[in-house]
C-alpha atoms as a PDB file:
ATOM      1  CA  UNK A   1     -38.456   0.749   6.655  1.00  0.00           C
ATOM      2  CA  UNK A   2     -41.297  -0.515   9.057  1.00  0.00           C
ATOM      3  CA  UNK A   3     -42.319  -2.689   6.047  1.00  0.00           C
ATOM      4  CA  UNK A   4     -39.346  -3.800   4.681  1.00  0.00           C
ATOM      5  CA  UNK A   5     -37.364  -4.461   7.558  1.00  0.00           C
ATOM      6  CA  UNK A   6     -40.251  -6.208   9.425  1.00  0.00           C
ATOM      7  CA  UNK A   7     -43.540  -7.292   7.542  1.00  0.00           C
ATOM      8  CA  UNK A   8     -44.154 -10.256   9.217  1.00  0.00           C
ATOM      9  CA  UNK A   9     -44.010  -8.593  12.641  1.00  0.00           C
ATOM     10  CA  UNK A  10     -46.688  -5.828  11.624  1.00  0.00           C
ATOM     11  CA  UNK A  11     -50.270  -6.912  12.825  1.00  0.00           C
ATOM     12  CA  UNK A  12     -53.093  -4.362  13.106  1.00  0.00           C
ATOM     13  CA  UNK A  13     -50.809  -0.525  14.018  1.00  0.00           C
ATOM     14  CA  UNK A  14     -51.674   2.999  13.271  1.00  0.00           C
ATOM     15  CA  UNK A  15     -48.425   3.373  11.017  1.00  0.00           C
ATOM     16  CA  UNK A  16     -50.111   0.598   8.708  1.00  0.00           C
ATOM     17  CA  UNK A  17     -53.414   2.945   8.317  1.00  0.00           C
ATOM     18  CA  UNK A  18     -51.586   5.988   7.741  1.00  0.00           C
ATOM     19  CA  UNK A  19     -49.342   4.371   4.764  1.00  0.00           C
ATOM     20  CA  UNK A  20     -52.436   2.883   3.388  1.00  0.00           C
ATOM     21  CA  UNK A  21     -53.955   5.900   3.565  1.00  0.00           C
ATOM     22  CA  UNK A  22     -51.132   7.738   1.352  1.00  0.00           C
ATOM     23  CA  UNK A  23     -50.665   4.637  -0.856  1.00  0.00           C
ATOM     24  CA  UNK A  24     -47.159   3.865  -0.191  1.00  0.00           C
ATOM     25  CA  UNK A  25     -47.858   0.572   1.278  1.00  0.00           C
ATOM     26  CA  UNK A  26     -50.622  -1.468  -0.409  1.00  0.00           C
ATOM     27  CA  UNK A  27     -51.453  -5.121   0.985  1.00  0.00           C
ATOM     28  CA  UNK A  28     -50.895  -8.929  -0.670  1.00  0.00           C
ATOM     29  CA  UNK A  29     -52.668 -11.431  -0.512  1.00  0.00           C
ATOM     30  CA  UNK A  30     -50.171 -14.735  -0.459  1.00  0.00           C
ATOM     31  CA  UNK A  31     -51.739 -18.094  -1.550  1.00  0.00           C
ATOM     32  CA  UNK A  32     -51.591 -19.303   2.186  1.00  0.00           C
ATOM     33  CA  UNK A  33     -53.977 -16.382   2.758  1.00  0.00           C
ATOM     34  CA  UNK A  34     -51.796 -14.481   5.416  1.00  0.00           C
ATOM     35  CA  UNK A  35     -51.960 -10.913   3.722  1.00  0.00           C
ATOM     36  CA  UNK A  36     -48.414  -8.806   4.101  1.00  0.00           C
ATOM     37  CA  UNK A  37     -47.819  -4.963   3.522  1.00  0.00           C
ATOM     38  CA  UNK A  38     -45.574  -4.553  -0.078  1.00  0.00           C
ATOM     39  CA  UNK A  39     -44.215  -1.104  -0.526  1.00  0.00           C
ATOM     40  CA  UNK A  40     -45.861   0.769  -3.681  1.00  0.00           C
ATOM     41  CA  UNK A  41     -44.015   2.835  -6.399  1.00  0.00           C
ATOM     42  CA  UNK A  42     -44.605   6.444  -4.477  1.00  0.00           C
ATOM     43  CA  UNK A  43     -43.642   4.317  -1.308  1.00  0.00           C
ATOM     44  CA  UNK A  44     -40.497   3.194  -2.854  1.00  0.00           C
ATOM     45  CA  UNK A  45     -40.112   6.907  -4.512  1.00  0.00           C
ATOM     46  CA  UNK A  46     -40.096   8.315  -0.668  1.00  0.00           C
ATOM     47  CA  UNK A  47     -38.071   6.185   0.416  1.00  0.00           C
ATOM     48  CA  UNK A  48     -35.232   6.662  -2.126  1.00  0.00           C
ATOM     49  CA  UNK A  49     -35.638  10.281  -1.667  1.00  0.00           C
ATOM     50  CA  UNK A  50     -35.273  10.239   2.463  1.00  0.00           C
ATOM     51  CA  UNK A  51     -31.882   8.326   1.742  1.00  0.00           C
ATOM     52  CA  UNK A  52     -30.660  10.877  -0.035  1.00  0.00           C
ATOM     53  CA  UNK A  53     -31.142  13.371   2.945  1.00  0.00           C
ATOM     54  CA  UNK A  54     -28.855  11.108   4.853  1.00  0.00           C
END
């Protein structure tokens, strides 16, 4: 949600570590060379299954 909803406001936060950390964000690099957080497969796997809690 934090990625999805607002990359290109993320800069250097805690929350990006920790999803690092656990793999479900990884980062791109774009051609301009900014780099932006995509969501990985067990990122997008969690995700699907929190939705289905609500």
């Amino acid at each position: 949600m934090l990625v999805k909803d607002a990359a290109d406001q993320i800069g250097d936060r805690h929350e990006l570590d920790t999803l690092l950390e656990r793999q479900l964000i990884a980062m791109e690099q774009l051609v301009s060379g900014a780099r932006l957080p995509r969501i990985t497969e067990d990122g997008d796997l969690l995700l699907r299954a929190v939705r289905r809690l609500h």
